[in-house]
Protein backbone atom coordinates (compact mmCIF):
# COMPACT_ATOMS: atom_id res chain seq x y z
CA UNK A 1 36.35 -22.00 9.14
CA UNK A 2 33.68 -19.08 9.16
CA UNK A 3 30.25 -20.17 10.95
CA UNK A 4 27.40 -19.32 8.68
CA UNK A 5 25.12 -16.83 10.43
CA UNK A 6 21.15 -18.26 11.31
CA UNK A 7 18.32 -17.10 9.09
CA UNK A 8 14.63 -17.92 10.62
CA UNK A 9 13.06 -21.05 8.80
CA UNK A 10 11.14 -20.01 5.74
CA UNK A 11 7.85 -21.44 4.54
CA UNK A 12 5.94 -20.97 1.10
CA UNK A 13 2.73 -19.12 0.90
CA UNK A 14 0.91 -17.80 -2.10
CA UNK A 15 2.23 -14.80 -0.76
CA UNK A 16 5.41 -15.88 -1.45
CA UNK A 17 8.65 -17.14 1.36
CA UNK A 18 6.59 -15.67 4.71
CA UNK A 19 7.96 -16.20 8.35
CA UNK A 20 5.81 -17.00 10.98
CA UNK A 21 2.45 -14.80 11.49
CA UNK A 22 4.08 -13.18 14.81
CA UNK A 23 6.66 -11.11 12.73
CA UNK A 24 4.04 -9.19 11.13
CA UNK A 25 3.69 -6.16 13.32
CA UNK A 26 0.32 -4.39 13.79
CA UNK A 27 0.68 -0.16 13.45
CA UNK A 28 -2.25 2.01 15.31
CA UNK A 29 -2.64 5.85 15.53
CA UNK A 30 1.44 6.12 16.87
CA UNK A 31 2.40 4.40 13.61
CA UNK A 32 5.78 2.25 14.12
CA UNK A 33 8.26 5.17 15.19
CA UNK A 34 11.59 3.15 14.01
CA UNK A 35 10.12 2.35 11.00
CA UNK A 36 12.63 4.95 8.70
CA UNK A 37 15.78 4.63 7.08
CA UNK A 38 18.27 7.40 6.18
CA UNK A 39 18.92 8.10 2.20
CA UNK A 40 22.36 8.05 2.60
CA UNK A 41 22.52 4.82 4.35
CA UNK A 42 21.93 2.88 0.73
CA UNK A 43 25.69 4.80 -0.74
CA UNK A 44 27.14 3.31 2.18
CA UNK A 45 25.87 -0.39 1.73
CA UNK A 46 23.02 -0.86 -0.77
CA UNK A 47 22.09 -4.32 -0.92
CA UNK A 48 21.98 -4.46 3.06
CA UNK A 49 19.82 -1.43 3.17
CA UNK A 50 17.81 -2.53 0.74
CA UNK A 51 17.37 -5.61 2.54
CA UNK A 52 16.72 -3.68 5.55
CA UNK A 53 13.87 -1.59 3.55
CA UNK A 54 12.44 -4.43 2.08
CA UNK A 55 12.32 -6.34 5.36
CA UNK A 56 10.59 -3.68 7.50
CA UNK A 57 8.14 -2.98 4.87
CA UNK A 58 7.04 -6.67 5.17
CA UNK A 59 6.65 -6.85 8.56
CA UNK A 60 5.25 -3.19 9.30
CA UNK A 61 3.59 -2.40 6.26
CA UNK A 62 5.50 0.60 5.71
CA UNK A 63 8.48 2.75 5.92
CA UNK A 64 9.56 6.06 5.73
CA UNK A 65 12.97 7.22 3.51
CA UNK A 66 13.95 10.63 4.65
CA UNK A 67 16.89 13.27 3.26
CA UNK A 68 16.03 11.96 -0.11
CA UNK A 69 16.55 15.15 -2.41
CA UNK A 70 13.96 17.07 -4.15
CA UNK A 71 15.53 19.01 -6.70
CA UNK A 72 14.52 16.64 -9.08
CA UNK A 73 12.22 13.79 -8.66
CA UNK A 74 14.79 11.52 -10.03
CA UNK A 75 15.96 10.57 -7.32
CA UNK A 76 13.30 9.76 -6.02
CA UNK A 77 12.80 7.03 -8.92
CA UNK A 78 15.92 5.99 -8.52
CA UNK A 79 15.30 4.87 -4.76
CA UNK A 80 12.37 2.72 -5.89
CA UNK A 81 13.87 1.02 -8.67
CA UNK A 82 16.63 0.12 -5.78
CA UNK A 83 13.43 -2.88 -4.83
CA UNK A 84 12.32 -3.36 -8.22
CA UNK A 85 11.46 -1.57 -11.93
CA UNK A 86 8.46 1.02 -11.44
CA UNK A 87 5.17 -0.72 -12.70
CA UNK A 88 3.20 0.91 -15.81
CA UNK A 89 -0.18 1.19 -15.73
CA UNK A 90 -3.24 3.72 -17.77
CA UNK A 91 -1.84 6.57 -15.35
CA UNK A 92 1.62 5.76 -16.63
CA UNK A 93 4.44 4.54 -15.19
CA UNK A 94 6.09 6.60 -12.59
CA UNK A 95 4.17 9.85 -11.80
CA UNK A 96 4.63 13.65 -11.04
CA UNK A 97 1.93 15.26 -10.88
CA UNK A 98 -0.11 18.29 -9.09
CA UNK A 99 -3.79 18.15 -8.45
CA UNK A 100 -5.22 18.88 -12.29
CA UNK A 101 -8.01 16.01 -12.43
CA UNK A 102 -5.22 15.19 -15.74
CA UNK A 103 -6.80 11.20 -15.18
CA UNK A 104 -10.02 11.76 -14.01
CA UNK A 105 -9.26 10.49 -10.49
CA UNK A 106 -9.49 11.54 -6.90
CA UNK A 107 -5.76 11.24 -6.64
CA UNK A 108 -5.77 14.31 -8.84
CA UNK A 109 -7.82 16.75 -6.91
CA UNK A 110 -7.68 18.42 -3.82
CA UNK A 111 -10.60 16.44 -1.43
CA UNK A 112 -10.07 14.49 1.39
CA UNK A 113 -9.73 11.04 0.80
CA UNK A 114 -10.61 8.18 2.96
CA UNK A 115 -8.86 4.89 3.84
CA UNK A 116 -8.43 2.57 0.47
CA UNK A 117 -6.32 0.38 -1.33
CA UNK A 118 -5.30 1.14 -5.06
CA UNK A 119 -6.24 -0.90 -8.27
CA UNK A 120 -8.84 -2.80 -6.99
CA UNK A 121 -9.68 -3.11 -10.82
CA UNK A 122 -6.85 -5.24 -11.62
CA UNK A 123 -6.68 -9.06 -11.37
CA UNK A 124 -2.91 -8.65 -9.85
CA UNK A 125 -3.34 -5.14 -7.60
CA UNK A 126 0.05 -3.31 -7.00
CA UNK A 127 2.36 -4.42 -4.37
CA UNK A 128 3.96 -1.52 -3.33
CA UNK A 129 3.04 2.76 -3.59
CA UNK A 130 5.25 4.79 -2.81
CA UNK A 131 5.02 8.96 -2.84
CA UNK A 132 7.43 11.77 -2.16
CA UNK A 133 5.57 15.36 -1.19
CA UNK A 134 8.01 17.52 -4.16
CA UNK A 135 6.14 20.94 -2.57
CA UNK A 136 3.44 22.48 -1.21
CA UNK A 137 2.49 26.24 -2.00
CA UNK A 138 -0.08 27.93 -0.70
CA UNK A 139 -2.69 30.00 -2.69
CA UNK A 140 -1.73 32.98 -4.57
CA UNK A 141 1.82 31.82 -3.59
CA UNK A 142 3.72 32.00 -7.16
CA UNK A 143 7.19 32.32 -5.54
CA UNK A 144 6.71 29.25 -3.39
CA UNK A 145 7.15 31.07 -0.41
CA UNK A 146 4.30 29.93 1.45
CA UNK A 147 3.37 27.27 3.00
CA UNK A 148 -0.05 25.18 1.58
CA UNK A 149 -2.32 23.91 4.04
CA UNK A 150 -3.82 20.97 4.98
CA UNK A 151 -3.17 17.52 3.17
CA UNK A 152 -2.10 15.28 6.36
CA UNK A 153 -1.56 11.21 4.88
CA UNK A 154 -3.07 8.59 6.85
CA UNK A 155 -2.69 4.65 6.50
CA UNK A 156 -4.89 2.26 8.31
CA UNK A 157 -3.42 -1.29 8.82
CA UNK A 158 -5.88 -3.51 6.95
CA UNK A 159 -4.52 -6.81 8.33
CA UNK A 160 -5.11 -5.30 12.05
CA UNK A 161 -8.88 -4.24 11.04
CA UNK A 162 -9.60 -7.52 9.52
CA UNK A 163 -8.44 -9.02 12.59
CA UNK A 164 -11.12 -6.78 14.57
CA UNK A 165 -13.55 -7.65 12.27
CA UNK A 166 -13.35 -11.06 12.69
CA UNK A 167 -13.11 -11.34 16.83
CA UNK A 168 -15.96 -8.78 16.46
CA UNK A 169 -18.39 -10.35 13.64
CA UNK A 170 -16.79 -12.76 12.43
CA UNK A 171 -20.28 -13.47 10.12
CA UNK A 172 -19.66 -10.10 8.88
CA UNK A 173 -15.93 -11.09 8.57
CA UNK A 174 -16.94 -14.27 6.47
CA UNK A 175 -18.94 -11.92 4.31
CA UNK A 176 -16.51 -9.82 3.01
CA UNK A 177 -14.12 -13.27 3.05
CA UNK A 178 -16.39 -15.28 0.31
CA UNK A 179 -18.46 -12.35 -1.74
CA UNK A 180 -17.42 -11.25 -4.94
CA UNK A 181 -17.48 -7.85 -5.79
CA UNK A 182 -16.90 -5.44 -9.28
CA UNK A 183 -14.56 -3.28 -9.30
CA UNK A 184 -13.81 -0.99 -12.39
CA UNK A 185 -11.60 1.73 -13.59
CA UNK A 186 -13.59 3.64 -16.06
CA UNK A 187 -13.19 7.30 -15.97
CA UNK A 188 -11.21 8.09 -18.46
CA UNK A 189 -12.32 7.75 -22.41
CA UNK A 190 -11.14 4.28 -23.58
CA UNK A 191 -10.06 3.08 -20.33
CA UNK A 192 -12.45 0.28 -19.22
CA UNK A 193 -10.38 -2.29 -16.54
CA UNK A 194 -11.77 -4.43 -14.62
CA UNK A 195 -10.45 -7.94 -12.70
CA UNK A 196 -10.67 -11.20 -14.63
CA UNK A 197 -13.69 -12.80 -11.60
CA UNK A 198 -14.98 -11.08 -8.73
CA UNK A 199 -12.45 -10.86 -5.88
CA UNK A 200 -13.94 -10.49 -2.44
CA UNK A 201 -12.71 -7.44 -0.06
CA UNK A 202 -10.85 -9.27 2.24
CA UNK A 203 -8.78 -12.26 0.46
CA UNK A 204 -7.84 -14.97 2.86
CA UNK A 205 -4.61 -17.39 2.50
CA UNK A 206 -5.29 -20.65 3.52
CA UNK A 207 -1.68 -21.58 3.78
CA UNK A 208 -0.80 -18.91 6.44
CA UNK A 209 -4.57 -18.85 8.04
CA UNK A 210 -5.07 -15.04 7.51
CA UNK A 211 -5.74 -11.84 5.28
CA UNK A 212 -3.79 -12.24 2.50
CA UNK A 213 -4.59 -9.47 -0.01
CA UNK A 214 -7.59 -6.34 0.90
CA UNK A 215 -9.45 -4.47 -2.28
CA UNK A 216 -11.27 -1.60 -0.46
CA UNK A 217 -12.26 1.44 -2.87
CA UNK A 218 -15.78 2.72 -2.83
CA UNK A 219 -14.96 4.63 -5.40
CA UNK A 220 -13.85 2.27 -8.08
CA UNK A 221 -16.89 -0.11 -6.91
CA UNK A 222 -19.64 -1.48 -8.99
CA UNK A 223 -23.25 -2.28 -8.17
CA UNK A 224 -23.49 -5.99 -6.43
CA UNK A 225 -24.79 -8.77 -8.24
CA UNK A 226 -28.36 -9.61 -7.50
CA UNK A 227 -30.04 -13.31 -7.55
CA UNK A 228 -26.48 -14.36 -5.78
CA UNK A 229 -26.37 -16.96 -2.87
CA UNK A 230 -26.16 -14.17 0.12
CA UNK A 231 -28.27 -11.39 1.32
CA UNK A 232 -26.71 -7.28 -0.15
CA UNK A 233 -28.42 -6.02 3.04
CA UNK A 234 -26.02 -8.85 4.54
CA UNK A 235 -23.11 -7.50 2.76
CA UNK A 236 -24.01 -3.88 2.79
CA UNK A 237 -24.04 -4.66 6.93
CA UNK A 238 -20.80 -6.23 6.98
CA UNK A 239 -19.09 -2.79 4.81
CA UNK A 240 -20.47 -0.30 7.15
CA UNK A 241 -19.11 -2.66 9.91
CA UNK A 242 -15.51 -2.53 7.99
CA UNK A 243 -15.46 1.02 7.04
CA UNK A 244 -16.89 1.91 11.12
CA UNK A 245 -13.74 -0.09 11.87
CA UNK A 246 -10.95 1.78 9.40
CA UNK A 247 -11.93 5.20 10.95
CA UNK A 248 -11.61 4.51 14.40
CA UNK A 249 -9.03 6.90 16.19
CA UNK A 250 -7.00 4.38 17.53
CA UNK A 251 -6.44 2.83 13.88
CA UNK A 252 -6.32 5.70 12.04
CA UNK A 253 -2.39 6.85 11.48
CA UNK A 254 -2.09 10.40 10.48
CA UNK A 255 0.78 12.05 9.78
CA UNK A 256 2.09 15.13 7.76
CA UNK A 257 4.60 14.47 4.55
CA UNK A 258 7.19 16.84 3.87
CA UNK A 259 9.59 17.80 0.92
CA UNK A 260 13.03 15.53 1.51
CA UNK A 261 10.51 12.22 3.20
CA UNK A 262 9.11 9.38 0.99
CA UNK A 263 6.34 6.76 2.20
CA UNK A 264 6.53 3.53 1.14
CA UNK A 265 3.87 1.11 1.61
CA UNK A 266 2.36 -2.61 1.28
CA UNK A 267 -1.16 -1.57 -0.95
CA UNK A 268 -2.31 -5.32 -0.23
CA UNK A 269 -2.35 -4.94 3.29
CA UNK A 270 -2.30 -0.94 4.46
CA UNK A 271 -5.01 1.67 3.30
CA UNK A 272 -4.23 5.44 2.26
CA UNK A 273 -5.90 8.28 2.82
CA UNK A 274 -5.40 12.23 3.10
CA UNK A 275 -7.47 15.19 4.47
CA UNK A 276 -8.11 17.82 1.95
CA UNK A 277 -5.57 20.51 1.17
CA UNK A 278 -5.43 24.24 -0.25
CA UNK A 279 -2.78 25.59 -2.43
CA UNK A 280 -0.61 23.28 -5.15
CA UNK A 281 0.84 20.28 -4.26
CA UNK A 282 3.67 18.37 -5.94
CA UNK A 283 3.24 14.58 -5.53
CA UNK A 284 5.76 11.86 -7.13
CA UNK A 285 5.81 8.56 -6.62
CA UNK A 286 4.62 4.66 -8.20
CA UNK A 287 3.95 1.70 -8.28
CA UNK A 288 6.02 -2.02 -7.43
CA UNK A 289 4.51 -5.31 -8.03
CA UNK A 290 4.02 -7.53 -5.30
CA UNK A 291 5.45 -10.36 -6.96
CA UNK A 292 8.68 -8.39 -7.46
CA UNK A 293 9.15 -6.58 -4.10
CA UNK A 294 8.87 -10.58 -2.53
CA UNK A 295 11.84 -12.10 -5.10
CA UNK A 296 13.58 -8.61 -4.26
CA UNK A 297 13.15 -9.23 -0.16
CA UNK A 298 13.73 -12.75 -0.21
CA UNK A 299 17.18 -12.34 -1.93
CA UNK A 300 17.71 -9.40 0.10
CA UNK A 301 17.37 -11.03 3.49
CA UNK A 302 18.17 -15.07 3.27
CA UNK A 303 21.09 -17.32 1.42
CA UNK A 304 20.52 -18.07 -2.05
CA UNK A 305 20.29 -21.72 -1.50
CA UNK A 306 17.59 -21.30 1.18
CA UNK A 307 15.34 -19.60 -1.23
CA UNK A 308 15.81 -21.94 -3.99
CA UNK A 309 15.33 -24.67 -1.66
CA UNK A 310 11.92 -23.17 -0.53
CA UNK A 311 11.00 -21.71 -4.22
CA UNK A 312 11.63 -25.26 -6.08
CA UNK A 313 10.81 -27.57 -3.22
């Protein structure tokens, strides 16, 4: 008779089956140096190394695919639709792209960008980006020969800053905790999204006693409501205290993409950012849903019948 191997219990959150808090793993400025998996490992066993994927994005927030090709960006789709399919939104569904303003969105220039989460402006943000660096050329380069400059990604672990926040001020913490704010996505001629309510920045789960979701985008803000129940200068305190904490050194995880390397990352939990660049860049990547890279982990990681179990009650 075969033993059956031991899985760690399970519990349900809103955030879906979660283990305990202490399997989360906080990332600073050295990032989480095992946190990559080889292309070729997925021909050799798929659903493990999916599994694998899945798992350390959960618990790190990220992870890093490298000797993925780039002759076409295919593949490159292909590898994200191994979690789940690629989610559609006004920019499309998956994107290639170089820096042509095409959507009327930072995204699509060449500035720096600082730390933020994407969609803010939709009830249900995405769960998962992901982007793949096609090429960079520099200026006046049409052969491709040399080599663009600038453009270094950075990610900032939200759930780490939050927790700063709140050993630091945690009034400030309960601020961004309980306030609603607008967020919009209106750029673009008859595109007007925003969320169905107000979400706060920081998104707690009562179930699992932390951070569950972050909307941070200065950009895609609105004005705050006035005649509410708390002070703006109160809230306006507590942001400059959250955004002082995203760009400190030690948080701040910078690193340089290259052709053949795709980032994938938790957008509910880990901010994005890049310095500014010269020459043309050649970006694909998309979107997951959260709800869809959870189901895809689960099944990926535990016995059927334990998920059930914990799904149905």
């Amino acid at each position: 008779m075969t033993s059956r191997p031991c899985f760690p219990s399970l519990r349900f959150t809103s955030q879906g089956l979660s283990l305990n808090d202490d399997r989360i793993e906080y990332f600073g400025a050295e990032g989480h140096p095992s946190a990559t998996i080889e292309y070729g490992e997925f021909e050799e066993n798929e659903t493990q190394t999916v599994g694998r994927w899945a798992d350390m994005i959960k618990r790190k927030g990220f992870a890093f695919v490298t000797g993925v090709p780039t002759d076409s960006a295919n593949s490159t789709k292909n590898l994200l639709e191994k979690i789940a399919f690629i989610r559609k939104t006004h920019y499309g569904g998956f994107y290639d792209f170089t820096p042509d303003l095409a959507h009327a969105d930072t995204a699509y220039t060449n500035q720096a960008l600082a730390a933020h989460t994407d969609t803010t402006y939709f009830s249900d943000t995405v769960g998962l980006q992901a982007f793949h660096l096609l090429s960079h050329t520099g200026p006046g380069s049409p052969g491709g020969s040399e080599t663009g400059l600038g453009g270094q990604s950075l990610l900032v672990d939200g759930y780490h800053a939050a927790q700063i926040l709140k050993r630091e001020a945690p009034d400030l913490f309960e601020i961004l905790a309980s306030v609603g704010v607008p967020f919009h996505a209106s750029g673009n001629e008859g595109i007007t999204i925003a969320p169905d309510k107000l979400y706060p920045v920081l998104e707690l789960d009562a179930a699992a006693s932390g951070v569950r979701r972050i909307r941070w985008n200065n950009d895609d803000r609105g004005v705050l409501p006035l005649g509410g129940t708390f002070s703006a200068a109160r809230w306006y305190a507590a942001g400059r205290k959250w955004d002082e904490i995203l760009r400190r050194k030690d948080l701040e995880y910078w690193f340089q993409l290259k052709p053949g390397t795709v980032i994938i990352f938790d957008n509910w939990r880990v901010l994005h950012g890049r310095s500014a660049f010269t020459g043309v860049r050649r970006i694909c990547g998309g979107y997951i849903n959260r709800d869809d890279f959870i189901s895809r982990w689960r099944n990926t990681n535990y016995p059927r019948d334990q998920v059930l179990k914990q799904v149905i009650g």
